[in-house]
C-alpha atoms as a PDB file:
ATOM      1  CA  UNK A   1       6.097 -16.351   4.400  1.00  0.00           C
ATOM      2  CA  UNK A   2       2.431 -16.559   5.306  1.00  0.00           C
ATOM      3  CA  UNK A   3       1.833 -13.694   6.759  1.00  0.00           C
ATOM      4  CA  UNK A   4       3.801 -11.301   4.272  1.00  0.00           C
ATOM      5  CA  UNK A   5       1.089  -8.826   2.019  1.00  0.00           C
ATOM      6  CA  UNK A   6       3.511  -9.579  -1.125  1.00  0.00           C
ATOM      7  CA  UNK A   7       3.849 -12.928  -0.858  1.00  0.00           C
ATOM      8  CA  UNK A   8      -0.087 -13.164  -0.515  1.00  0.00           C
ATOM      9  CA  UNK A   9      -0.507 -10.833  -3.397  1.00  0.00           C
ATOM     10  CA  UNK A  10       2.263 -13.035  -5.964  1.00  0.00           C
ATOM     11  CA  UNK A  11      -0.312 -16.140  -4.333  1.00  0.00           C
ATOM     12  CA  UNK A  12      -3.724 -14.034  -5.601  1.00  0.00           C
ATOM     13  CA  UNK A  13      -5.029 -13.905  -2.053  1.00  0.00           C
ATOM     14  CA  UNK A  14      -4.908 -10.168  -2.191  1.00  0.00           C
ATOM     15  CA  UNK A  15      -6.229  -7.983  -5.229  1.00  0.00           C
ATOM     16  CA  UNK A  16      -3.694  -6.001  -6.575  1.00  0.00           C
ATOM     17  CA  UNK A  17      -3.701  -3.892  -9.883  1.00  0.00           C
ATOM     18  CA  UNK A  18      -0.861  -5.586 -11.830  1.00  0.00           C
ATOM     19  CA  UNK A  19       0.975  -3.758 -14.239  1.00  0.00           C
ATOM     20  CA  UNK A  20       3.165  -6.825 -15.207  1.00  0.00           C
ATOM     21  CA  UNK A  21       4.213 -10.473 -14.131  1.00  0.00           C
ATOM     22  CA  UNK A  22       7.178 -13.421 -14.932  1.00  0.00           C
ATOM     23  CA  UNK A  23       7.876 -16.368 -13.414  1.00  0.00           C
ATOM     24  CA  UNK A  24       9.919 -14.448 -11.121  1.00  0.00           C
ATOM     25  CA  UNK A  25       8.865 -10.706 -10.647  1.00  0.00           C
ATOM     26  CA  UNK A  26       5.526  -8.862  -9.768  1.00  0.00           C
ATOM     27  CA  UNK A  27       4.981  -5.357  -9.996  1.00  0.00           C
ATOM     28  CA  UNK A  28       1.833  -3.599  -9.197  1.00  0.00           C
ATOM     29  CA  UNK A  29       0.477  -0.195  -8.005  1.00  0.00           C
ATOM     30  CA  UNK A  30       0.843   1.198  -4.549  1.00  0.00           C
ATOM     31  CA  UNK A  31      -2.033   1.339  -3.068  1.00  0.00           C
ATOM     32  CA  UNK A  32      -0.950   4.486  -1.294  1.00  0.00           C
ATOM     33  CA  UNK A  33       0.989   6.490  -3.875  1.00  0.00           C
ATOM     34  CA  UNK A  34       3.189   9.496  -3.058  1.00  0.00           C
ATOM     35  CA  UNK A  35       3.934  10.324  -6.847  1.00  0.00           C
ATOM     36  CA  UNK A  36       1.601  10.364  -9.637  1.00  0.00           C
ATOM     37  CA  UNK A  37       3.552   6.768 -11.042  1.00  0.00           C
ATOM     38  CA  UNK A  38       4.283   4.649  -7.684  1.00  0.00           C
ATOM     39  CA  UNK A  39       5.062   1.243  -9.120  1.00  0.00           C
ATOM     40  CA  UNK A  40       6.329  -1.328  -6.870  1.00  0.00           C
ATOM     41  CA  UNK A  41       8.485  -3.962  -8.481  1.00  0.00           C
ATOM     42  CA  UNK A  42       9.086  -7.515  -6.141  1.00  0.00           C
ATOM     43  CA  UNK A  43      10.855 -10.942  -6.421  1.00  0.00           C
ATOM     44  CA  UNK A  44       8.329 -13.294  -5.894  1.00  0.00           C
ATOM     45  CA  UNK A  45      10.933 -15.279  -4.090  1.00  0.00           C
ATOM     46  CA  UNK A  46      10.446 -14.400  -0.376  1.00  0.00           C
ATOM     47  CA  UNK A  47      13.793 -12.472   0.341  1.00  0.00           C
ATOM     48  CA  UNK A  48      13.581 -10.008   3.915  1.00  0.00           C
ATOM     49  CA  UNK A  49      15.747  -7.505   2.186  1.00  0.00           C
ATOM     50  CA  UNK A  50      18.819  -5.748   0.778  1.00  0.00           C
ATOM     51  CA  UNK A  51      20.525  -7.326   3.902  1.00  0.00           C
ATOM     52  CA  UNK A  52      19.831 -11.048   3.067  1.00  0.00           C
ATOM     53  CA  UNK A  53      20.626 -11.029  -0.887  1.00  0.00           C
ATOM     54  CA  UNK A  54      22.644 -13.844  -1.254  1.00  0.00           C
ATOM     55  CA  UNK A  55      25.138 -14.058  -4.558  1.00  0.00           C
ATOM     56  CA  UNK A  56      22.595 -16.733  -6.252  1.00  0.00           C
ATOM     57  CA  UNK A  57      19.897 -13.231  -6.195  1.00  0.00           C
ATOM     58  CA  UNK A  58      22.463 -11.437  -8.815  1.00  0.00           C
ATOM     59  CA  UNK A  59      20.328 -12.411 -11.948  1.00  0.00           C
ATOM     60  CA  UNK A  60      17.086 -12.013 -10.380  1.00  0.00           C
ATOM     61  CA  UNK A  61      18.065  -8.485  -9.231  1.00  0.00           C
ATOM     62  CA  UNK A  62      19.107  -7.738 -12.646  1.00  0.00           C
ATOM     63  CA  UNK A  63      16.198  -8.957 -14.082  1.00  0.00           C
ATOM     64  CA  UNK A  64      14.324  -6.692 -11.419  1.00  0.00           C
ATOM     65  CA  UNK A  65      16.410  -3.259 -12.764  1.00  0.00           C
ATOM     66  CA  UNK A  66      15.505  -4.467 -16.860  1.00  0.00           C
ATOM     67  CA  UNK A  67      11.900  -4.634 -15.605  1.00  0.00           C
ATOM     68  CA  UNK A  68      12.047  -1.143 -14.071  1.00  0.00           C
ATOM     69  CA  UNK A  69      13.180   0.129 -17.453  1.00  0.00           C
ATOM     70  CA  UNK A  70      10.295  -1.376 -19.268  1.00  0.00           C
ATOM     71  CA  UNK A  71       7.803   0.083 -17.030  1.00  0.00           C
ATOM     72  CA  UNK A  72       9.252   3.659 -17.096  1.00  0.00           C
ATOM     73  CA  UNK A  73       9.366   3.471 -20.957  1.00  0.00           C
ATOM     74  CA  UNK A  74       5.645   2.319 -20.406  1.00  0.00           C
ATOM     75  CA  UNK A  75       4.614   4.953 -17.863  1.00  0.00           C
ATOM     76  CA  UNK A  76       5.881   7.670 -20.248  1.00  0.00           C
ATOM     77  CA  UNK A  77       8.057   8.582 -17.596  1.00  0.00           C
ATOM     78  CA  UNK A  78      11.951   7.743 -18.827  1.00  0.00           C
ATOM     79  CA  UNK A  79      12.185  10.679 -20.335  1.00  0.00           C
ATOM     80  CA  UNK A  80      11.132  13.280 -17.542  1.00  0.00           C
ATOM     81  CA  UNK A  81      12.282  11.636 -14.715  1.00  0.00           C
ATOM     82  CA  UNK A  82      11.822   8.697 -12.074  1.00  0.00           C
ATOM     83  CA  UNK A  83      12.623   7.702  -8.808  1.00  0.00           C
ATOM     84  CA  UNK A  84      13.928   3.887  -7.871  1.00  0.00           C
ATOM     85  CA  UNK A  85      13.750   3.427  -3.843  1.00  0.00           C
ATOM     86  CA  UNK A  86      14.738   0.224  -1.725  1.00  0.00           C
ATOM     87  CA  UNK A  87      14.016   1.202   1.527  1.00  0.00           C
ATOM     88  CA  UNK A  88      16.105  -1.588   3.952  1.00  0.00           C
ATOM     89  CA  UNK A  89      15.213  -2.148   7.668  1.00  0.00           C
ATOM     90  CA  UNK A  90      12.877  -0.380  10.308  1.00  0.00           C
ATOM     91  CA  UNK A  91      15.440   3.070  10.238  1.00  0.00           C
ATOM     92  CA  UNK A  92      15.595   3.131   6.337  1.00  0.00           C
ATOM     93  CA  UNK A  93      11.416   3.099   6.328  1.00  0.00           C
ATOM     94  CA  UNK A  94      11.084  -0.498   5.243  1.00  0.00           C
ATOM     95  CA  UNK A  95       7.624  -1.369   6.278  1.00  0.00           C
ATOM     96  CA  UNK A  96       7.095  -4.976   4.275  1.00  0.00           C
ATOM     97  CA  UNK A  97       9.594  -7.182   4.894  1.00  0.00           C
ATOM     98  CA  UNK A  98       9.838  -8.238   1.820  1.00  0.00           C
ATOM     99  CA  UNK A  99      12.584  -6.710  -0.713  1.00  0.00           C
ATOM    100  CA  UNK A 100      10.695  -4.258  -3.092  1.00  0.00           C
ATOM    101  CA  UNK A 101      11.922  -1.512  -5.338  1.00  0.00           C
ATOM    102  CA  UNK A 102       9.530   1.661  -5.376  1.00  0.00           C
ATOM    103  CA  UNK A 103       9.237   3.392  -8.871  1.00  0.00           C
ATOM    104  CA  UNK A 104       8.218   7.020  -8.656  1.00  0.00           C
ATOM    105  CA  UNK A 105       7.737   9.537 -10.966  1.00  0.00           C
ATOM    106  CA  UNK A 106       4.930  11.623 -13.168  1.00  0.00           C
ATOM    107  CA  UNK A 107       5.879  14.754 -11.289  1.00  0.00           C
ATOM    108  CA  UNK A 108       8.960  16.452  -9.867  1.00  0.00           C
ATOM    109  CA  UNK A 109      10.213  14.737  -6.979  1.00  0.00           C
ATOM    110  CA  UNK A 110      11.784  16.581  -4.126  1.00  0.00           C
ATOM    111  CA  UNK A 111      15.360  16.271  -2.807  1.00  0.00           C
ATOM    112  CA  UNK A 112      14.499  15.977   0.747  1.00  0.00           C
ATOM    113  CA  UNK A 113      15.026  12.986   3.163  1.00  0.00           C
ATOM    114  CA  UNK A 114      12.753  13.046   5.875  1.00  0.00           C
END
């Protein structure tokens, strides 16, 4: 989509600070982190979200979750604790509409939803 921030960053129009990249995943820094580690992990194909996988996504979405354990192992935080969010549509706080898992962690995380 040519409007959507992720796609632009996976394109390079939009400086991000990359933590690591396939053919088929990005993950980079949020730019406005509520934990210590906020990694955010995305398919760099173009899917809304959790609502529009489609049964061809299975691998990718595994490949996604393998990735997430790399990075925690990597962010020294596997051990202590972490956080894996998909927020899904406008009542679930999903503000890109592009699917994205958050990683948080580096400090204790609260149980409250708000």
């Amino acid at each position: 989509m040519e409007d959507c921030i992720f796609c632009k960053i996976i394109k390079k129009e939009i400086p991000s600070n990359i933590v690591y990249e396939s053919n088929d995943i990005i993950a980079f820094r949020d730019v406005n982190p509520v934990a210590p580690v906020h990694i955010l992990v995305v398919p760099k194909k173009h899917i809304n979200s959790l609502n529009e996988l489609l049964p061809e996504d299975e691998q990718l979405i595994g490949r996604i979750y393998t990735v997430i354990n790399t990075l925690v192992k990597e962010e020294e935080i596997d051990k202590t604790g972490f956080r894996v969010v998909v927020n899904c549509g406008e009542d679930g706080g999903q503000e890109v509409k592009h699917l994205h898992f958050h990683i948080l962690g580096g400090k204790k995380l609260g149980t409250k939803i708000s």
